[in-house]
Protein backbone atom coordinates (compact mmCIF):
# COMPACT_ATOMS: atom_id res chain seq x y z
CA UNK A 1 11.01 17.66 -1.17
CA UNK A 2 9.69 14.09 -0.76
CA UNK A 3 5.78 13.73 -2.01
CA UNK A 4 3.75 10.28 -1.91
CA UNK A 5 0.25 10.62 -3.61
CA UNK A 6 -2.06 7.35 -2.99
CA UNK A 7 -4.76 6.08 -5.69
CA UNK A 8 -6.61 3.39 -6.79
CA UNK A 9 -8.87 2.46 -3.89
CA UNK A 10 -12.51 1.78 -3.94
CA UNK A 11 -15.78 -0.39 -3.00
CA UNK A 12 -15.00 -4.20 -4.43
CA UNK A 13 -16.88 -7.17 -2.81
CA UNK A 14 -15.15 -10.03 -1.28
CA UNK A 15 -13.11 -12.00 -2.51
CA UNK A 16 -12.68 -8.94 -5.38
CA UNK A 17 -9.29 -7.34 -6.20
CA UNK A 18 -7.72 -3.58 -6.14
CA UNK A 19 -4.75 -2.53 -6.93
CA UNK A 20 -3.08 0.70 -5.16
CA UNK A 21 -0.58 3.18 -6.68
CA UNK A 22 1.71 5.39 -4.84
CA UNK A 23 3.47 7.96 -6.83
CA UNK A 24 6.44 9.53 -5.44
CA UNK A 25 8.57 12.46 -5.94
CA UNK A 26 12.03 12.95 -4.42
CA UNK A 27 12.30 9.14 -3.48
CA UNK A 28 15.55 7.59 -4.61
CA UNK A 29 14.42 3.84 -5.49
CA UNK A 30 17.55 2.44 -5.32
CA UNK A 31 18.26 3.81 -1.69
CA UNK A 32 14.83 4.24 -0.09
CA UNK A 33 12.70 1.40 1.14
CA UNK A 34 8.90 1.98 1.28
CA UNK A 35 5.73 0.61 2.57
CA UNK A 36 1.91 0.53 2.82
CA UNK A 37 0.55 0.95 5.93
CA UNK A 38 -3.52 0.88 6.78
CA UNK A 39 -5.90 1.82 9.27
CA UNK A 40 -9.22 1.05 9.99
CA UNK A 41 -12.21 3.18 12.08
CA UNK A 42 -11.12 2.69 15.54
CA UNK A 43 -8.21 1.28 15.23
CA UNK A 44 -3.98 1.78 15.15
CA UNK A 45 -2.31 2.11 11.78
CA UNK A 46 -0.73 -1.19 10.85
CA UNK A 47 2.38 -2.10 8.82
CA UNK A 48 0.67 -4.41 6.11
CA UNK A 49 4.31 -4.31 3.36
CA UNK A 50 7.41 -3.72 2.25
CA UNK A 51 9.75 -3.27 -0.20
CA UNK A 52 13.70 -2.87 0.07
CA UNK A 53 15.73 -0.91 -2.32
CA UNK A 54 16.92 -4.13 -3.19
CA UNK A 55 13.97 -5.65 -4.31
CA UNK A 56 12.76 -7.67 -1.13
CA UNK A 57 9.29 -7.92 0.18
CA UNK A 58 7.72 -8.45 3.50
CA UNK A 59 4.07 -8.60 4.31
CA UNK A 60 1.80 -8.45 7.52
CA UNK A 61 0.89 -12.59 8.97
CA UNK A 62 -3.07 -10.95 7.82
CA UNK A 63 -2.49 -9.83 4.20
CA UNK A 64 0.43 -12.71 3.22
CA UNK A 65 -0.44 -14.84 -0.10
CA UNK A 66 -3.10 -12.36 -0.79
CA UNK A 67 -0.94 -8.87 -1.57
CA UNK A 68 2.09 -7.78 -3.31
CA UNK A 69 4.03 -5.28 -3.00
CA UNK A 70 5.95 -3.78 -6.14
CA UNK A 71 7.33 -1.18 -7.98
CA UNK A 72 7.79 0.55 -11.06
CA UNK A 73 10.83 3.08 -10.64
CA UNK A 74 10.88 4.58 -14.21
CA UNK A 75 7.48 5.57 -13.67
CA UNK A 76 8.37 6.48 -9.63
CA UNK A 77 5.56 4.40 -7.98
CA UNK A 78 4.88 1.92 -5.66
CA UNK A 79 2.19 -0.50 -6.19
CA UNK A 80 -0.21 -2.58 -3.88
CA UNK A 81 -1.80 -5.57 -5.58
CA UNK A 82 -4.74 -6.96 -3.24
CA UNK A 83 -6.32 -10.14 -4.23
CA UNK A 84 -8.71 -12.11 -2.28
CA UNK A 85 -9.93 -9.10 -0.84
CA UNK A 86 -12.20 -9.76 3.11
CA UNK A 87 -14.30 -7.09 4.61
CA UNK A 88 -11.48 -7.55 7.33
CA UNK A 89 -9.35 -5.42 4.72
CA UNK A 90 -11.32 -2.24 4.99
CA UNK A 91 -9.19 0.93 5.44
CA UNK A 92 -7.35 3.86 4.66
CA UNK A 93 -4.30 2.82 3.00
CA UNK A 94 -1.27 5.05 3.48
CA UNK A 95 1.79 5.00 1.64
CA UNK A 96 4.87 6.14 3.30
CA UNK A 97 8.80 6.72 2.21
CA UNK A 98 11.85 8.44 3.87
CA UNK A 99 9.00 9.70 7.18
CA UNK A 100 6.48 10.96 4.77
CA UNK A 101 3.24 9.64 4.75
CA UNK A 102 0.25 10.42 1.97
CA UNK A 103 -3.31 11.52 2.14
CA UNK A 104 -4.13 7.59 2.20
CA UNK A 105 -7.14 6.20 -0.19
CA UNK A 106 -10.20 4.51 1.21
CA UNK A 107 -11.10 1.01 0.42
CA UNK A 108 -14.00 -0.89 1.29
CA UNK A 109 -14.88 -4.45 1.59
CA UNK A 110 -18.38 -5.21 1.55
CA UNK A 111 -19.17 -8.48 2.61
């Protein structure tokens, strides 16, 4: 059974940093690709990055230079490192592997 459990968000002021976890159960690392995903009041989830099993990243035109993406797969979690940090950013931040998504973790950019 596949499990993805969020942390790590919060209130930071702009131009602050966070950094999001994502720990995983029954996701093979060196087969599975995963991604954070975020949506704000009103709005559509959006893709904001990947990671490949290989290693690769990709990142949403609005978060690129400003996030990464990484993992740690001895310790079975994903990690979202968000610098630079604009009231723009505010969200729920989802995690999601093999078409399971998490409960998500707030985070808040005051301005």
């Amino acid at each position: 059974q596949v499990q993805v459990v969020e942390s790590g968000g919060g209130l930071v002021q702009s131009g602050g940093s966070l950094r999001l976890s994502c720990r995983t159960s029954g996701v093979d690392f060196s087969i599975n690709f995963m991604a954070w995903y975020r949506q704000a009041p009103g709005k559509q989830r959006e893709y904001v990055a990947l990671i490949t099993s290989t290693g690769n990243t990709n990142y949403a035109d609005s978060v690129k230079g400003r996030f990464t993406i990484s993992r740690d797969a001895a310790k079975n979690t994903m990690y979202l490192q968000m610098d630079s940090l604009k009231p723009e950013d505010t969200a729920v931040y989802y995690c999601h592997a093999r078409d399971v998504w998490g409960q998500g973790t707030q985070v808040t950019v005051s301005s």
